[in-house]
N, C-alpha and C. Protein backbone atom coordinates (compact mmCIF):
# COMPACT_ATOMS: atom_id res chain seq x y z
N UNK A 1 104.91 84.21 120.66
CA UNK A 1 106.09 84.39 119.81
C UNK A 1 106.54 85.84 119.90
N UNK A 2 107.63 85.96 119.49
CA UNK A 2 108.38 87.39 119.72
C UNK A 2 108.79 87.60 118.29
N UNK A 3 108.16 88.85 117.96
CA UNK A 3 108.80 89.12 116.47
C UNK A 3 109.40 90.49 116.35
N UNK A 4 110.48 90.46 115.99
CA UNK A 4 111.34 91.70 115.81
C UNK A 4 112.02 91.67 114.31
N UNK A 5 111.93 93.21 113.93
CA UNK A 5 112.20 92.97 112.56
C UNK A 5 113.04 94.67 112.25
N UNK A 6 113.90 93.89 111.80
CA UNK A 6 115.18 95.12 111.56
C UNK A 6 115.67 95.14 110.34
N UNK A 7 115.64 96.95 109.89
CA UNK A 7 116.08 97.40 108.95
C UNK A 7 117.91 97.81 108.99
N UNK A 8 118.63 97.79 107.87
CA UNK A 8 119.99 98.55 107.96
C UNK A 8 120.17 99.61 109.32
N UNK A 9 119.40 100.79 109.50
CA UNK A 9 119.24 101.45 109.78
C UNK A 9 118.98 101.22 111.64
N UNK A 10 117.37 100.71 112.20
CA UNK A 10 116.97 100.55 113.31
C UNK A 10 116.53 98.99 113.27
N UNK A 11 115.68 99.13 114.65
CA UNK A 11 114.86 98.06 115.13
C UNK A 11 113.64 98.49 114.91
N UNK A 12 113.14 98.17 113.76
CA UNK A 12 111.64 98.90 113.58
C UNK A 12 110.15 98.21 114.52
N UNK A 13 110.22 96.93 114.68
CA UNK A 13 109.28 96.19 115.37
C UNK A 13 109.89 95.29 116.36
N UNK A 14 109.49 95.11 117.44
CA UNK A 14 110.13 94.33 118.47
C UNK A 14 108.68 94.02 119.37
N UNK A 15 108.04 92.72 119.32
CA UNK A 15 106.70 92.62 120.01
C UNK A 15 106.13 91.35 120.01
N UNK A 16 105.57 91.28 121.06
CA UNK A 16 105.04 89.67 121.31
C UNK A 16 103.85 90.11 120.28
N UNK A 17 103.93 88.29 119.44
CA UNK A 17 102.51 88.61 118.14
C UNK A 17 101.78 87.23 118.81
N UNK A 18 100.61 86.59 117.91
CA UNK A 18 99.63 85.64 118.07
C UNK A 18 100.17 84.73 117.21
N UNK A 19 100.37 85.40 115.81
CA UNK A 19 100.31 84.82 114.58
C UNK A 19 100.73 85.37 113.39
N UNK A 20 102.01 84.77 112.37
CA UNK A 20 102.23 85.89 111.05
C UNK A 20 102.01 85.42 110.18
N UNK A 21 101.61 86.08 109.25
CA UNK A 21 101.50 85.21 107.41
C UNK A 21 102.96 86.53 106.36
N UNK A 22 103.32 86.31 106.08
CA UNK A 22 104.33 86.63 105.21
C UNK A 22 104.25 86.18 103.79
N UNK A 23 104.74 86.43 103.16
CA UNK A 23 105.44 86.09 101.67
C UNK A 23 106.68 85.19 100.93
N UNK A 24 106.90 84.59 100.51
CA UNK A 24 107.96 84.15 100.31
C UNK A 24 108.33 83.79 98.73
N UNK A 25 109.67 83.64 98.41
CA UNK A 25 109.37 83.23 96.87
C UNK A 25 108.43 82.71 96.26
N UNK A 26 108.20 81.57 97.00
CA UNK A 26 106.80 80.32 96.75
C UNK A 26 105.77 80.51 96.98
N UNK A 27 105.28 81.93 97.63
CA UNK A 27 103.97 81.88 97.85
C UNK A 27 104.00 82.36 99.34
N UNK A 28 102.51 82.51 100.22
CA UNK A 28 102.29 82.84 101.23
C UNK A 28 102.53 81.94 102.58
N UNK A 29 102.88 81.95 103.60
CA UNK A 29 102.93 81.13 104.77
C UNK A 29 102.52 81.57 105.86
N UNK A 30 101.67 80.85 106.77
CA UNK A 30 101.75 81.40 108.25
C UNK A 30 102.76 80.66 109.13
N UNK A 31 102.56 81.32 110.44
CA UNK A 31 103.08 80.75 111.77
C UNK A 31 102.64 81.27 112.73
N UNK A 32 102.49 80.49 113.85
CA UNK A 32 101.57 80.12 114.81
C UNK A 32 102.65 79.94 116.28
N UNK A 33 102.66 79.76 117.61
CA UNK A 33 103.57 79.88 118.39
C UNK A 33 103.40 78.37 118.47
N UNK A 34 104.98 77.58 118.16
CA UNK A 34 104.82 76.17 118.28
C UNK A 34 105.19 75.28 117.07
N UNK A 35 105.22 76.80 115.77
CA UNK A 35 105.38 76.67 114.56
C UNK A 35 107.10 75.90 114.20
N UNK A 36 107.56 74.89 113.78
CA UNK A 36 108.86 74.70 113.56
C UNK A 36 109.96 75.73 113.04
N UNK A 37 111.15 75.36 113.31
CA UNK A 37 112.06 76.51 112.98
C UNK A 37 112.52 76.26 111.40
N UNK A 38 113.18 77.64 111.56
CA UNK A 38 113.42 77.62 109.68
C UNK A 38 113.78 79.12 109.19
N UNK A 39 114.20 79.09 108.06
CA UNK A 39 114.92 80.36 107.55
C UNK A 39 114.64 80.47 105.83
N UNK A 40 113.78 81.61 105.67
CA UNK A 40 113.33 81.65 104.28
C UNK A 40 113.61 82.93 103.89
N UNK A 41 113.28 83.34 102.53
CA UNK A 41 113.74 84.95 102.09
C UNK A 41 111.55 85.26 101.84
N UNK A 42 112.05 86.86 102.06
CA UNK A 42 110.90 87.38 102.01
C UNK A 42 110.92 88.26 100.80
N UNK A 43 109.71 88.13 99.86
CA UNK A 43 109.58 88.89 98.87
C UNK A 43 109.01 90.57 98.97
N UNK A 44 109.35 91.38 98.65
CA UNK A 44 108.68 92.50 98.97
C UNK A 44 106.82 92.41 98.95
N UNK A 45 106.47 92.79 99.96
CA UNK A 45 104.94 92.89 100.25
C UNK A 45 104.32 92.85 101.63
N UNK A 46 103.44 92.78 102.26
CA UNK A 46 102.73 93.05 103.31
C UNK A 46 103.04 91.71 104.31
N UNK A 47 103.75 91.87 105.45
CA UNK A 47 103.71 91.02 106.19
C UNK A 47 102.55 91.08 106.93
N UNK A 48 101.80 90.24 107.58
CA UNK A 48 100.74 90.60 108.55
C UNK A 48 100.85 89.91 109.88
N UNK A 49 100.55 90.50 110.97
CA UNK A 49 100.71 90.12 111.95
C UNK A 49 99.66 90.65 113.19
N UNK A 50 99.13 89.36 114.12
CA UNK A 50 98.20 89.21 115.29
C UNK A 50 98.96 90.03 116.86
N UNK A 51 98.50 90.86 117.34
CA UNK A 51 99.24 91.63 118.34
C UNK A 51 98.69 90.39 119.51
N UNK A 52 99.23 90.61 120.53
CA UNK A 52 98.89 89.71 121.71
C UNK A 52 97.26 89.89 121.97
N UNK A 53 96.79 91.39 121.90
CA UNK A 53 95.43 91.48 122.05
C UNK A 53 94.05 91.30 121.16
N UNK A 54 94.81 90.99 119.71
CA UNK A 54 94.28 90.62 118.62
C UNK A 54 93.97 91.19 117.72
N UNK A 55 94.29 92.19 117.78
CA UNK A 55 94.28 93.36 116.78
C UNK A 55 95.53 92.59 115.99
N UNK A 56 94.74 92.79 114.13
CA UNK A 56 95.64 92.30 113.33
C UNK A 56 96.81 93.99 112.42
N UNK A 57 97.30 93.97 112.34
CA UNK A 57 98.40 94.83 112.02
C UNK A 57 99.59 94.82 110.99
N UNK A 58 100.10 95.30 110.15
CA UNK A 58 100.76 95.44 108.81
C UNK A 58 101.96 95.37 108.65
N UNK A 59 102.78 95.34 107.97
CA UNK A 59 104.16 95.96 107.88
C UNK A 59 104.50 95.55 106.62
N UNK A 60 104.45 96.56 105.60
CA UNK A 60 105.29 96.63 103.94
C UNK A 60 106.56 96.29 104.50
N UNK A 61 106.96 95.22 103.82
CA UNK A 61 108.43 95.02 103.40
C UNK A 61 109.00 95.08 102.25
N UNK A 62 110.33 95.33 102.27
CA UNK A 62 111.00 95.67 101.06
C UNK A 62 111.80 94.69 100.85
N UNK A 63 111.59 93.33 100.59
CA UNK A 63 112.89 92.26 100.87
C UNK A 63 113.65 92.04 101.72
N UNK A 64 114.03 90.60 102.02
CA UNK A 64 114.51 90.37 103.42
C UNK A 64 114.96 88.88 103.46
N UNK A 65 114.95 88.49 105.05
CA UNK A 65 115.25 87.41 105.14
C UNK A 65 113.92 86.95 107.03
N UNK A 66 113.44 85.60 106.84
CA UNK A 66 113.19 85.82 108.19
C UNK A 66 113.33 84.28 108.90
N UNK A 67 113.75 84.74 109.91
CA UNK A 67 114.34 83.00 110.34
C UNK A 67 113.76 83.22 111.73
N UNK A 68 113.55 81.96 111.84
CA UNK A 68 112.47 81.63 113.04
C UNK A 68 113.46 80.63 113.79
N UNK A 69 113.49 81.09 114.70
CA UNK A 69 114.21 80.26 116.18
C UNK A 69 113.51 79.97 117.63
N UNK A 70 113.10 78.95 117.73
CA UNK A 70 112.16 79.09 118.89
C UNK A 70 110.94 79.60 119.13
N UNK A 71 110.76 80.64 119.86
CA UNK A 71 109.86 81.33 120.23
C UNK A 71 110.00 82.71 119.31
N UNK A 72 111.39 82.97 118.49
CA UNK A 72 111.87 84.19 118.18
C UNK A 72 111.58 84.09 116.47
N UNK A 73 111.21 85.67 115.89
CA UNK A 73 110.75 85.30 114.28
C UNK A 73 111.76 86.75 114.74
N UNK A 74 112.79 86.61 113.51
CA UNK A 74 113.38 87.93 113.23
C UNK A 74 113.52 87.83 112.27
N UNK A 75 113.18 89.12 111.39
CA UNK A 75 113.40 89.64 109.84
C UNK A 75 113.78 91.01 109.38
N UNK A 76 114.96 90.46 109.00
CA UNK A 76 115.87 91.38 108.54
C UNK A 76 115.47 91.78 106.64
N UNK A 77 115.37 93.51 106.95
CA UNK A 77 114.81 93.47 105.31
C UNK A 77 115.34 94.95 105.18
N UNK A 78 115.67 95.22 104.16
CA UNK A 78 116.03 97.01 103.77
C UNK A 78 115.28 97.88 104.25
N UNK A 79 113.94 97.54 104.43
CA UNK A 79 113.12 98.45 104.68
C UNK A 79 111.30 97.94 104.92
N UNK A 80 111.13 98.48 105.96
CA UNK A 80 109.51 98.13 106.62
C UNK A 80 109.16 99.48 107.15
N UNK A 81 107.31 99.84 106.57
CA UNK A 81 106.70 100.47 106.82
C UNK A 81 105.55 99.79 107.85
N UNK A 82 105.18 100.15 109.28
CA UNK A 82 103.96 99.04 109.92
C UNK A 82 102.15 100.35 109.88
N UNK A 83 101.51 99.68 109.80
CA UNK A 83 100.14 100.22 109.80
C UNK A 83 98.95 99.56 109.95
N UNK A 84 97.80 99.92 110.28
CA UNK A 84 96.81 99.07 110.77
C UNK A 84 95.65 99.78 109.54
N UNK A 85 96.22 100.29 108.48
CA UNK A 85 94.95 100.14 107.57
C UNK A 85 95.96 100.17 106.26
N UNK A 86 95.53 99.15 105.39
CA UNK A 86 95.95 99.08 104.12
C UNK A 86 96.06 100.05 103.48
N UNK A 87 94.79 100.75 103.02
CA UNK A 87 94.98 102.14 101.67
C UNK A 87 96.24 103.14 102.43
N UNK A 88 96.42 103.42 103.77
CA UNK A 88 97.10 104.50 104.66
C UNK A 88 98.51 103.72 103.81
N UNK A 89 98.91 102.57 104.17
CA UNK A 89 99.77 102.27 104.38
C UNK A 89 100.50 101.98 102.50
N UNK A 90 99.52 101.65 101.99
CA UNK A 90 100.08 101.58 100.64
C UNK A 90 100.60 103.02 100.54
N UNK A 91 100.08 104.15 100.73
CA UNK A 91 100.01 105.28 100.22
C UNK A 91 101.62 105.79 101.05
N UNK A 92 101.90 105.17 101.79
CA UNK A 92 102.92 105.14 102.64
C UNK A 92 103.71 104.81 102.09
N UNK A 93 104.09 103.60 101.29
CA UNK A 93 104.87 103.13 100.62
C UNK A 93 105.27 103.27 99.49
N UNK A 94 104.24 103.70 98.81
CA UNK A 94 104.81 104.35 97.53
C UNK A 94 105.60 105.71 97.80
N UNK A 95 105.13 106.26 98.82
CA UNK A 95 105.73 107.53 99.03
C UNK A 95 107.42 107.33 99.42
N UNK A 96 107.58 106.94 100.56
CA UNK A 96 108.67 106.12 101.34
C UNK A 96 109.64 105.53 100.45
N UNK A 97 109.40 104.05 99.51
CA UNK A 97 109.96 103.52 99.10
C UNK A 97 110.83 104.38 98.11
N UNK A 98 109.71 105.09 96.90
CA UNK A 98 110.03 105.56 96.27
C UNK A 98 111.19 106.84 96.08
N UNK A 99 111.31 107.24 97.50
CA UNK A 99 112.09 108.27 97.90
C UNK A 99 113.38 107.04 98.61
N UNK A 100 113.18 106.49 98.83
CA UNK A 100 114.40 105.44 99.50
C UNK A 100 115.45 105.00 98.13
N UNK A 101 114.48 104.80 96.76
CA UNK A 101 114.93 104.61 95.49
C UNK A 101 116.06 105.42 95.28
N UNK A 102 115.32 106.35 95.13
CA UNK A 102 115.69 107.84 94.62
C UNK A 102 117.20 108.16 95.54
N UNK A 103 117.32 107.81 96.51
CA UNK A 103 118.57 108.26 97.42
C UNK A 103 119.69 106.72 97.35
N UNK A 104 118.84 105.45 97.10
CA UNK A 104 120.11 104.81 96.46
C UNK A 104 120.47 105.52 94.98
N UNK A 105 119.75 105.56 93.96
CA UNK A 105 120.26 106.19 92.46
C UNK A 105 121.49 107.16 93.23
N UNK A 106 121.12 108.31 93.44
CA UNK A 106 121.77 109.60 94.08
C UNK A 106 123.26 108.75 94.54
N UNK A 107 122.97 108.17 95.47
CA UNK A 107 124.28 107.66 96.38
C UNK A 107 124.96 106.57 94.73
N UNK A 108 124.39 105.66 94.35
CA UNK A 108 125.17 105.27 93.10
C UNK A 108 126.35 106.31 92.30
N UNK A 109 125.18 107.15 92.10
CA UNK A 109 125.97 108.43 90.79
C UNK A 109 126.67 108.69 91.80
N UNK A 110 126.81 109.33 92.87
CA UNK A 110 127.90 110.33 93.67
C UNK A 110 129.17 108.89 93.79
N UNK A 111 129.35 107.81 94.49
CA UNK A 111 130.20 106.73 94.02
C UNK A 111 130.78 106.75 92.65
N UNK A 112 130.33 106.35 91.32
CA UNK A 112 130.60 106.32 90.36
C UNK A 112 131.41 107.71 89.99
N UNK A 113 130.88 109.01 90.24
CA UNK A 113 131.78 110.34 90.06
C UNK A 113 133.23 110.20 91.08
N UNK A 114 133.21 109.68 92.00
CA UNK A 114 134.01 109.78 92.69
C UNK A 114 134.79 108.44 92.34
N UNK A 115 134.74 107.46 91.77
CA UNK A 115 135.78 106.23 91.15
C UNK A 115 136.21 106.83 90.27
N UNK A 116 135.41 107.60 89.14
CA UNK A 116 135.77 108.29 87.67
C UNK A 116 137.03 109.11 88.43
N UNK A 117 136.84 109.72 89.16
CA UNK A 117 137.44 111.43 89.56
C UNK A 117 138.95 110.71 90.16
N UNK A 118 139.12 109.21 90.71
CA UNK A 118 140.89 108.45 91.23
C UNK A 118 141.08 107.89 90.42
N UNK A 119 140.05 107.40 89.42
CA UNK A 119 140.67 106.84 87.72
C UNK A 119 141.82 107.75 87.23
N UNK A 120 141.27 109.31 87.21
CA UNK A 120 141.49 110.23 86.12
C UNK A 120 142.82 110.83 86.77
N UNK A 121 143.15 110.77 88.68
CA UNK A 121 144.22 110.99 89.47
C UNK A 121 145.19 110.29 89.36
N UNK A 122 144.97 108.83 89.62
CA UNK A 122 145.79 107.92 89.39
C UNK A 122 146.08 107.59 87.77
N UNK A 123 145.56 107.93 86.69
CA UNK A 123 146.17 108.43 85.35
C UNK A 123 147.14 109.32 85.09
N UNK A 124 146.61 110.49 86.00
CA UNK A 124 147.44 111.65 86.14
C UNK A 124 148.84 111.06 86.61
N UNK A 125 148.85 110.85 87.77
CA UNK A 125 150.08 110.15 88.44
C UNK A 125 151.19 109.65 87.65
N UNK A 126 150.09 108.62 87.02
CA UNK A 126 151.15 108.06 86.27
C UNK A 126 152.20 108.68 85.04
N UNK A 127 151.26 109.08 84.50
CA UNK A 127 151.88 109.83 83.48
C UNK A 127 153.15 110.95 83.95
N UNK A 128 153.18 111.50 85.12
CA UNK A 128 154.22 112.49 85.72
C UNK A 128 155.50 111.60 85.84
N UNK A 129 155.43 110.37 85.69
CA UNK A 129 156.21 109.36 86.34
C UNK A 129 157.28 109.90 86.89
N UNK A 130 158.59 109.57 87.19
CA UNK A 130 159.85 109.36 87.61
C UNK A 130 160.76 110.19 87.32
């Protein structure tokens, strides 16, 4: 199977796997090469995944979607951290995410100042009228 998994941003993983277990609203799932097709949402948490050589391997997700076509698993999610040891990788994520937070808030407020700021223009406007 070929699993590639993309953020807004890049192509963070692109790689022949063995085997994935994921998350989903309902609970946990695997897939296997041979596995039927299908399209589910992913809950934020640890995807895991079998490399061709068998080394098993990580990737925090931040919500998503992942639809399986064929031979192809692609999942699209805001954001994935990959690592081959848990404590590394949590510690990763709190760091990461939490700063990813922090720059949507930021980007919110700077939007919101800047709707306030053509409210208060287009008030202006009007009032000069004719």
């Amino acid at each position: 199977m070929r699993l590639e998994v993309v953020t807004p941003m890049r192509v963070r993983l692109d790689r022949a796997v063995r085997r994935i277990v994921a998350e989903a609203p309902d609970g946990h799932f695997g897939m296997w090469p041979g596995h039927g097709d299908f399209v589910t949402e992913l809950v934020p948490g640890i995807l895991v995944f079998e490399t061709e050589e068998g080394a098993e391997r990580f990737l925090a997700v931040h919500s998503g979607t992942l639809v399986k076509w064929g031979d192809h698993v692609r999942v699209a999610v805001q954001a994935a951290i990959e690592g081959d040891d848990l404590a590394r990788l949590r510690d990763r994520v709190e760091t990461e995410f939490r700063r990813q937070d922090e720059d949507e808030r930021e980007a919110r407020a700077a939007l919101a100042r800047l709707e306030a700021s053509m409210i208060r223009r287009f008030q202006d406007l009007e009032g000069q009228g004719p």
